[in-house]
Protein backbone atom coordinates (compact mmCIF):
# COMPACT_ATOMS: atom_id res chain seq x y z
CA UNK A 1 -5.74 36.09 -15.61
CA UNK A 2 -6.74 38.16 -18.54
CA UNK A 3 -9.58 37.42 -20.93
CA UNK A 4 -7.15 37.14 -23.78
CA UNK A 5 -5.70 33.48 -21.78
CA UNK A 6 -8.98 32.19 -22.02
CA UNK A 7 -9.75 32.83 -25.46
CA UNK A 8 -12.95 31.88 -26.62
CA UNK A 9 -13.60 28.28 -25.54
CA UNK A 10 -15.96 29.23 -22.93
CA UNK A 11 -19.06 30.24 -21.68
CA UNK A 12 -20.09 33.35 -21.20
CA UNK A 13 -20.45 33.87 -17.32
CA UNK A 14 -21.66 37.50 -15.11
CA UNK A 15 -18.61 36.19 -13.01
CA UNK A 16 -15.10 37.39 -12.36
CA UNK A 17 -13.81 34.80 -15.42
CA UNK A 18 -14.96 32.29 -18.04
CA UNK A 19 -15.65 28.68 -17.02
CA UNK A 20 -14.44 26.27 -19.06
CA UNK A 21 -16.97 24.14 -20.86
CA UNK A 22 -16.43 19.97 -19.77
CA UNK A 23 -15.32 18.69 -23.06
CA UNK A 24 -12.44 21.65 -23.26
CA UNK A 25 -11.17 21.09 -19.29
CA UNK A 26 -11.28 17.25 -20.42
CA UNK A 27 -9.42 18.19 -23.30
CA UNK A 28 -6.58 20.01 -21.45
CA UNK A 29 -6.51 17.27 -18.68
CA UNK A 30 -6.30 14.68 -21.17
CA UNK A 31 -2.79 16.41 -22.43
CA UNK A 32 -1.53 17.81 -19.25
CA UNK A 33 0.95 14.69 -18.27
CA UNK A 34 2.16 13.89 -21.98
CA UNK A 35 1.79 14.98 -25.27
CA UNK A 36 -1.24 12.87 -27.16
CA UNK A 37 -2.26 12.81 -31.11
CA UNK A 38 -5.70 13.58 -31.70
CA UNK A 39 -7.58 9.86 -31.42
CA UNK A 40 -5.18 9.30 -28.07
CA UNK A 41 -6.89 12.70 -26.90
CA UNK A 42 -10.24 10.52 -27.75
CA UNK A 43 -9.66 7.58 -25.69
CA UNK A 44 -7.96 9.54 -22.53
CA UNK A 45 -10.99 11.94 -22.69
CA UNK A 46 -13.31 8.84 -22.52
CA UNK A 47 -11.40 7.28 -20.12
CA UNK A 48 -11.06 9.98 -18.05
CA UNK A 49 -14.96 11.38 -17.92
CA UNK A 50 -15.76 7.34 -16.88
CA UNK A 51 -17.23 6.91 -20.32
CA UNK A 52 -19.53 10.00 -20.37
CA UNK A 53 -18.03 12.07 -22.96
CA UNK A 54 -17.11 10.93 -26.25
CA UNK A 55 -15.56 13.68 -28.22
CA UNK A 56 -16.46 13.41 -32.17
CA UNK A 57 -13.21 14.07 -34.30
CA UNK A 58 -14.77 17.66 -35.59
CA UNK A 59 -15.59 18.48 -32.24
CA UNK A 60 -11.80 17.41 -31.58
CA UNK A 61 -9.99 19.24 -33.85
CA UNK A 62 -12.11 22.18 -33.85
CA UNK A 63 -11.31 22.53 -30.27
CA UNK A 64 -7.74 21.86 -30.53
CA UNK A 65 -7.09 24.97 -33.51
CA UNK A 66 -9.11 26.95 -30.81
CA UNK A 67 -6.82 26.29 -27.95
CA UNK A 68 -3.58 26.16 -30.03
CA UNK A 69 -4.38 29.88 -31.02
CA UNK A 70 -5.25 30.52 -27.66
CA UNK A 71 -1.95 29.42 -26.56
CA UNK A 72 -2.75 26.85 -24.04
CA UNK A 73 -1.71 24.00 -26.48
CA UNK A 74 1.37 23.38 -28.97
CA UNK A 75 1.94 21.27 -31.36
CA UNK A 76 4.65 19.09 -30.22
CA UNK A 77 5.24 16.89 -33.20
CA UNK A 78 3.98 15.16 -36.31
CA UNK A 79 4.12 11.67 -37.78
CA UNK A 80 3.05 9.63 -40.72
CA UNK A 81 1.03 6.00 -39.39
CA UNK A 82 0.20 4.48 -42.22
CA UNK A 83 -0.40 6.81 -44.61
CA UNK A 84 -1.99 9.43 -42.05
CA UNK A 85 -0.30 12.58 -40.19
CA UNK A 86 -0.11 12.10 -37.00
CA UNK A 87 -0.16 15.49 -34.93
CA UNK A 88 0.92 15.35 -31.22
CA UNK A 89 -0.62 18.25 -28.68
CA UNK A 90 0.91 19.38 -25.66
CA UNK A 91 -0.07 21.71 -22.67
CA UNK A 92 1.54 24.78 -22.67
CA UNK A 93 2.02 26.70 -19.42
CA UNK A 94 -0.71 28.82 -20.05
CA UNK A 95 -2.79 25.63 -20.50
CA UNK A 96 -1.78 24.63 -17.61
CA UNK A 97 -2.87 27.73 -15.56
CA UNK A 98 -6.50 27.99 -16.89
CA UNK A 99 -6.78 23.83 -16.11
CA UNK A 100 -5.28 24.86 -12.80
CA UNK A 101 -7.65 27.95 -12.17
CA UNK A 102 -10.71 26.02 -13.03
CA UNK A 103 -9.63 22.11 -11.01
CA UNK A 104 -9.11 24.52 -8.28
CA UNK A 105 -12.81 26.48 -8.88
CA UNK A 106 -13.86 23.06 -9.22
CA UNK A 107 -12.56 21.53 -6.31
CA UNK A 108 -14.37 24.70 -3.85
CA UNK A 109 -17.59 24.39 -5.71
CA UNK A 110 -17.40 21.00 -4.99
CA UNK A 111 -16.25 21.47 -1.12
CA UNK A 112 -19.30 23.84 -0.88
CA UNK A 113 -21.63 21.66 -2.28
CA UNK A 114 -20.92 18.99 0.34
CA UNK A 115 -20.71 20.82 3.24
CA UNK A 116 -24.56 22.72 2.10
CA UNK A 117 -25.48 18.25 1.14
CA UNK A 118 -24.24 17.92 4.99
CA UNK A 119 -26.37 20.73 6.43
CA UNK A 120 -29.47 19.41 5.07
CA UNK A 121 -28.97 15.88 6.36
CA UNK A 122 -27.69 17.27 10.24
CA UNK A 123 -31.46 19.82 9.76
CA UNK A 124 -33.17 15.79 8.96
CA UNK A 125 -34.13 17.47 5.88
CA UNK A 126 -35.47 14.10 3.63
């Protein structure tokens, strides 16, 4: 994956790649199974992060211009609800490698961390 996919939503790291900061993988996971207008991307990332992160709409669309220059969004359509545009964002394939990449960094960091949590209990470690 080249530094150019991952654009600049992320944290600097000494790694091999950027990790994505929470509110941008929430972001891309909130779009990944159908396109959502910016206050659905709200609720799902609320909804999704159990109530811990509550985007602000600045945060929001800041991020979104980010990631649709990036590539990893689209925008998939527009509407007028009364009186208001509407815009709908959807995951692009590249958005849904980097989500991919980083669930799947996620999901050995996480694997890792267990099996060092179970090595301290088996050692009676308190």
């Amino acid at each position: 994956m080249s530094s150019k996919t991952f654009g600049g939503i992320y944290r600097q790291t000494v790694y091999s790649r950027p990790v994505l900061r929470e509110p941008t993988f929430l972001i891309l996971s909130a779009v990944a199974p159908e396109p959502l207008h910016g206050y659905g991307i709200i609720q799902a990332v609320e909804r999704i992060s159990g109530g811990r992160i509550t985007l602000r709409a600045g945060t929001l669309y800041s991020a979104l211009e980010r990631m649709v220059g990036d590539r990893w969004l689209r925008v998939e359509g527009e509407e007028v609800v009364d009186g208001r545009l509407r815009r709908y964002y959807q995951l692009t394939e590249i958005g849904a490698e980097v989500l991919s990449i980083e669930t799947q960094t996620l999901e050995a960091n996480a694997k890792a961390a267990r099996q060092q949590l179970a090595l301290r209990i088996k050692a009676g470690v308190a």
